[in-house]
Protein backbone atom coordinates (compact mmCIF):
# COMPACT_ATOMS: atom_id res chain seq x y z
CA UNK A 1 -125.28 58.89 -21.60
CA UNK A 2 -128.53 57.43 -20.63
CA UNK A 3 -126.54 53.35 -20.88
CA UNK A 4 -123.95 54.73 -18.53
CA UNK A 5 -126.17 56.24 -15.61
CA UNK A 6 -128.30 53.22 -15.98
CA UNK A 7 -125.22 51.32 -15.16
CA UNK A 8 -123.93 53.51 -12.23
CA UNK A 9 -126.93 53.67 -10.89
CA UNK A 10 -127.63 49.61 -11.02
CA UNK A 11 -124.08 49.63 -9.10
CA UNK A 12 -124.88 51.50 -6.42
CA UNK A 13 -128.14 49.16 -5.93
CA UNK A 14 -125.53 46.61 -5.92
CA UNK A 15 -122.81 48.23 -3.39
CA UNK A 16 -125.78 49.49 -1.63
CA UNK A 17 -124.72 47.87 1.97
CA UNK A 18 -121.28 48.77 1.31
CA UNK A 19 -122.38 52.56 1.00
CA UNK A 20 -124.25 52.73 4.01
CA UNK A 21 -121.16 51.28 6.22
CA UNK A 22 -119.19 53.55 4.56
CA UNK A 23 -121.64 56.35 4.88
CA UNK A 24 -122.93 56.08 8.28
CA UNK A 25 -119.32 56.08 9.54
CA UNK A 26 -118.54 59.92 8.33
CA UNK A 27 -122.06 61.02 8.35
CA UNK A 28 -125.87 61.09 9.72
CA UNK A 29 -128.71 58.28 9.06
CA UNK A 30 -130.66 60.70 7.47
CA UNK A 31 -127.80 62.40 5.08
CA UNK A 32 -127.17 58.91 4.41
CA UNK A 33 -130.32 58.14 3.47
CA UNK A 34 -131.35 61.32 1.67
CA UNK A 35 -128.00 60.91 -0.74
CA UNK A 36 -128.79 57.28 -1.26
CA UNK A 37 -132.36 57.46 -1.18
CA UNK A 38 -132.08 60.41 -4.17
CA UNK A 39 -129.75 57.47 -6.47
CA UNK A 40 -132.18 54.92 -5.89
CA UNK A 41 -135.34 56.94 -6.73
CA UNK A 42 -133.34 58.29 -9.95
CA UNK A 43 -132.91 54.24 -11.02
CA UNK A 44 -136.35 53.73 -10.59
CA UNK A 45 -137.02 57.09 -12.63
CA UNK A 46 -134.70 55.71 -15.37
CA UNK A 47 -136.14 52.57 -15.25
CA UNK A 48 -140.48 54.10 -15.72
CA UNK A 49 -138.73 55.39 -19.35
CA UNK A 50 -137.38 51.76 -20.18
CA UNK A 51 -138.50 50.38 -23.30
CA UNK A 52 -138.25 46.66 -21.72
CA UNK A 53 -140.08 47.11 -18.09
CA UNK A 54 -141.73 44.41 -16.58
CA UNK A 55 -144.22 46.03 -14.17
CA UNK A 56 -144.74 43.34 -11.78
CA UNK A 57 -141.69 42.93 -11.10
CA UNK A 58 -140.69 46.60 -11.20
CA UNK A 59 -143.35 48.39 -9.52
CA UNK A 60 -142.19 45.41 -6.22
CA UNK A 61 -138.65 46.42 -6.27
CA UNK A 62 -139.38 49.85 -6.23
CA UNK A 63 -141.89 49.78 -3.35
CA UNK A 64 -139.03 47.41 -1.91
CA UNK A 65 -136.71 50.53 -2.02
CA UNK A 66 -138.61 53.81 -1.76
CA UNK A 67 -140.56 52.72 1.64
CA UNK A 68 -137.46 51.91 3.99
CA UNK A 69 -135.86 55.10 1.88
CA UNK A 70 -138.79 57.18 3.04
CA UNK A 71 -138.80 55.76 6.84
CA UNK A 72 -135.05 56.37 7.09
CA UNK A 73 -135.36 59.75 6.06
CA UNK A 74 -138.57 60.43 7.91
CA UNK A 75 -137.47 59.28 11.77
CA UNK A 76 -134.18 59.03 11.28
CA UNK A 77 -133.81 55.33 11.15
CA UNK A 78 -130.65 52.90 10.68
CA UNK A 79 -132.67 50.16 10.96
CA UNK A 80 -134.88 51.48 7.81
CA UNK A 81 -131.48 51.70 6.15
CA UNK A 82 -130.33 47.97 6.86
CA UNK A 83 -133.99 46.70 6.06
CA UNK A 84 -133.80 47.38 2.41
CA UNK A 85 -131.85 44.33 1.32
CA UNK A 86 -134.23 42.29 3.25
CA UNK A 87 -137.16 43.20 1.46
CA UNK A 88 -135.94 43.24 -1.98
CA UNK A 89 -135.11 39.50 -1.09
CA UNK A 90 -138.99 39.21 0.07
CA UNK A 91 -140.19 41.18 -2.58
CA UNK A 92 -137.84 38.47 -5.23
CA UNK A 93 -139.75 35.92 -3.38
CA UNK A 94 -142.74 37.11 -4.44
CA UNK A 95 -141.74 37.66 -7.86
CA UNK A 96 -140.29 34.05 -8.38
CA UNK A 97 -143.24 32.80 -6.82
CA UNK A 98 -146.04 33.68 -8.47
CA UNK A 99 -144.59 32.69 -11.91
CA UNK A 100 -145.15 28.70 -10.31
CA UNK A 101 -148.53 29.48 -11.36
CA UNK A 102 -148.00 30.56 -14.98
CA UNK A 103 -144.45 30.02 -16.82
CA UNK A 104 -141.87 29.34 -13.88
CA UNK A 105 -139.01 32.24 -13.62
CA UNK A 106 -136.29 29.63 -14.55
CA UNK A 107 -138.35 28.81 -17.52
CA UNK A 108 -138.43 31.96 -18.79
CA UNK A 109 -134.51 32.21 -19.00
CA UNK A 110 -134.02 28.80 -20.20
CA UNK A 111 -136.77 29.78 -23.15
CA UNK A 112 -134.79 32.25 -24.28
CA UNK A 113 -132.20 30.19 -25.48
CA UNK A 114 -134.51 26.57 -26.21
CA UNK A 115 -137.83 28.16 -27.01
CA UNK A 116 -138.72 24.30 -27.45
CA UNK A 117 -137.85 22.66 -24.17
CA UNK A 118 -139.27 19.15 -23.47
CA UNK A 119 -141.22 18.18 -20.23
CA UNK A 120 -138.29 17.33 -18.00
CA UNK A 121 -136.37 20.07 -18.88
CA UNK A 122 -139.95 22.35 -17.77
CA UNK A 123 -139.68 20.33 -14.96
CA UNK A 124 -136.11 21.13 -14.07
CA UNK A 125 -137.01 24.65 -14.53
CA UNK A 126 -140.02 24.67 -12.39
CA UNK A 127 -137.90 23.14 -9.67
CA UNK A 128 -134.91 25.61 -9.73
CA UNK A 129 -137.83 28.11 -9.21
CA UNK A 130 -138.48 27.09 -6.49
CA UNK A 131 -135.25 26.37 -5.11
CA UNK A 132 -134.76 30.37 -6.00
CA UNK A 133 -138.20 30.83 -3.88
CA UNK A 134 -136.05 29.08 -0.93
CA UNK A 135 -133.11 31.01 -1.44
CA UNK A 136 -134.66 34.55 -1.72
CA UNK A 137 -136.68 33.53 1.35
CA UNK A 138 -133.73 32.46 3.68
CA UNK A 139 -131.93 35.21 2.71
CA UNK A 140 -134.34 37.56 3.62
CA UNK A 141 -134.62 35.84 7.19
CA UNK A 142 -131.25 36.38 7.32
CA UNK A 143 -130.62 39.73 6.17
CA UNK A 144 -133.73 40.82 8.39
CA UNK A 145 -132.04 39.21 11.86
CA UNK A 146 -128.58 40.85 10.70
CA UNK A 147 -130.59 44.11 11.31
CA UNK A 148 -129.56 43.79 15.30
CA UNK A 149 -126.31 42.69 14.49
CA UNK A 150 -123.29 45.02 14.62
CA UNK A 151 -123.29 47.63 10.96
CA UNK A 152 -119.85 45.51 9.87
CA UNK A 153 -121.93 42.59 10.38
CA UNK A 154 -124.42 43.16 7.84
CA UNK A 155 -123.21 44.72 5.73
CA UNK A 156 -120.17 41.35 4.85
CA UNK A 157 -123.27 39.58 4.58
CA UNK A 158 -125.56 41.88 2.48
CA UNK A 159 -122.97 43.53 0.85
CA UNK A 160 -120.40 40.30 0.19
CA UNK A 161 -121.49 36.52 1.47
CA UNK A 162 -125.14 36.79 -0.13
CA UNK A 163 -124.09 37.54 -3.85
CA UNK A 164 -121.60 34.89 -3.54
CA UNK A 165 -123.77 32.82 -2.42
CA UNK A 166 -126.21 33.80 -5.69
CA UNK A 167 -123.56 33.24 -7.69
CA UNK A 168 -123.11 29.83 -6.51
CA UNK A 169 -127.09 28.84 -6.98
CA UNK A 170 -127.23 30.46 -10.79
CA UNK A 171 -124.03 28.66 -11.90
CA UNK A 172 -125.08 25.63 -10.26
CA UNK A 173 -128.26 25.63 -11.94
CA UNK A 174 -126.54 26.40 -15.22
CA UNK A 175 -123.78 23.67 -14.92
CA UNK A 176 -126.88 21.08 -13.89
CA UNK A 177 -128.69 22.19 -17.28
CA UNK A 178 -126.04 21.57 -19.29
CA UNK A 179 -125.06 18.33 -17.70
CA UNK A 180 -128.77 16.95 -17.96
CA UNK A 181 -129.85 17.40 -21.42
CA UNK A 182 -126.44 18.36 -23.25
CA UNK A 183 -127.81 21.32 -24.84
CA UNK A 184 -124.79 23.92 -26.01
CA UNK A 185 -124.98 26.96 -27.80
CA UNK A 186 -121.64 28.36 -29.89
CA UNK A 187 -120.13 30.49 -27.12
CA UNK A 188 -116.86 29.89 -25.60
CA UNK A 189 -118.19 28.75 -22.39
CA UNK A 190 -120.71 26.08 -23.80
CA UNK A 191 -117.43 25.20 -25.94
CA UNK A 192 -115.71 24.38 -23.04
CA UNK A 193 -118.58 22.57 -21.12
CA UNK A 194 -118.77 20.10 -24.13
CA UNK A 195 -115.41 19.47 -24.13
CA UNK A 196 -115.16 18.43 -20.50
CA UNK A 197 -118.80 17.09 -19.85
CA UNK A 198 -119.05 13.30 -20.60
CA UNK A 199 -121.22 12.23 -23.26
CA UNK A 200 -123.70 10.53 -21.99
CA UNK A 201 -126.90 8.38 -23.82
CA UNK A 202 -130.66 9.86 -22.79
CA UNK A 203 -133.07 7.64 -23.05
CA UNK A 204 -135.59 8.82 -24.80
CA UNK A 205 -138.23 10.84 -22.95
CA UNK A 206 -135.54 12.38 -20.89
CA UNK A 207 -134.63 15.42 -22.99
């Protein structure tokens, strides 16, 4: 029971531009916000009792949600509403950033399938870091100037173009990795990478 509201309630982070368009065209800012504001405080309830929380990261997002949540509510606000997306893209920024100075973010992923990777492939990581910095940055420029822009508006963007767009970057970054240092694992995917990629010789240093 607890899996599945986890997962409802990560959804409606997700479709979170979507509901407010939806919302705001039947009813109030505030009963908007007060309904939406009540799902997102439950995820972050949920997510204090996780066994696997990583506070940092956590405690960011949540101030990234609860303090346009609590402005909306508190005067009203559509422009507290639209401002969330924005500053969980800020608040990712932040997050992705300050790993530059420890283990990169990238790293981190790619470690938990090569806990061994050589100095390039660190250095890829540390690069696609901060390429995700960029990203996470522009899109919150973005997301922040589509606040003035009509409700249909930003909510394609928030809600559609900007997870695409995500999509795009972590596949890319994926597809690079593979193509780099040949590295595949035994599921179908890598199966099929290896099958189309063409073998190439790395000289040695380069993996």
């Amino acid at each position: 029971m607890k899996t599945v509201l986890s997962v409802l309630l990560a959804i409606t982070a997700v479709v979170y531009p979507v509901l407010v368009y939806a919302g705001l065209s039947y009813f109030s800012v505030k009963e908007v916000a007060m309904v939406l504001g009540s799902l997102l405080g439950l995820r972050i309830i949920v997510g204090v009792f996780s066994k696997k929380v990583f506070w940092g990261p956590f405690i960011a997002l949540a101030i990234s949600i609860a303090t346009p949540m609590g402005i909306a509510i508190a005067l009203d606000s559509e422009f507290a509403l639209r401002l969330m997306p924005s500053m969980i893209n800020v608040s990712l920024f932040f997050v992705f950033g300050a790993t530059l100075w420890t283990l990169p973010m990238i790293e981190r992923f790619a470690s938990m399938y090569n806990p061994d990777l050589s100095k390039n492939q660190k250095k890829h990581c540390r690069q696609f870091t901060l390429l995700w910095c960029a990203f996470f940055l522009g899109n919150a420029l973005v997301s922040f100037a589509l606040c003035w822009a009509p409700l249909s508006w930003w909510a394609l963007y928030t809600g559609l173009l900007s997870y695409v767009m995500m999509g795009v970057l972590f596949a890319s970054e994926f597809l690079v990795r593979r193509y780099r240092f040949r590295e595949f694992s035994s599921h179908f995917y890598d199966t099929f990478l290896k099958g189309i990629l063409p073998k190439k010789q790395i000289p040695e240093g380069e993996t």
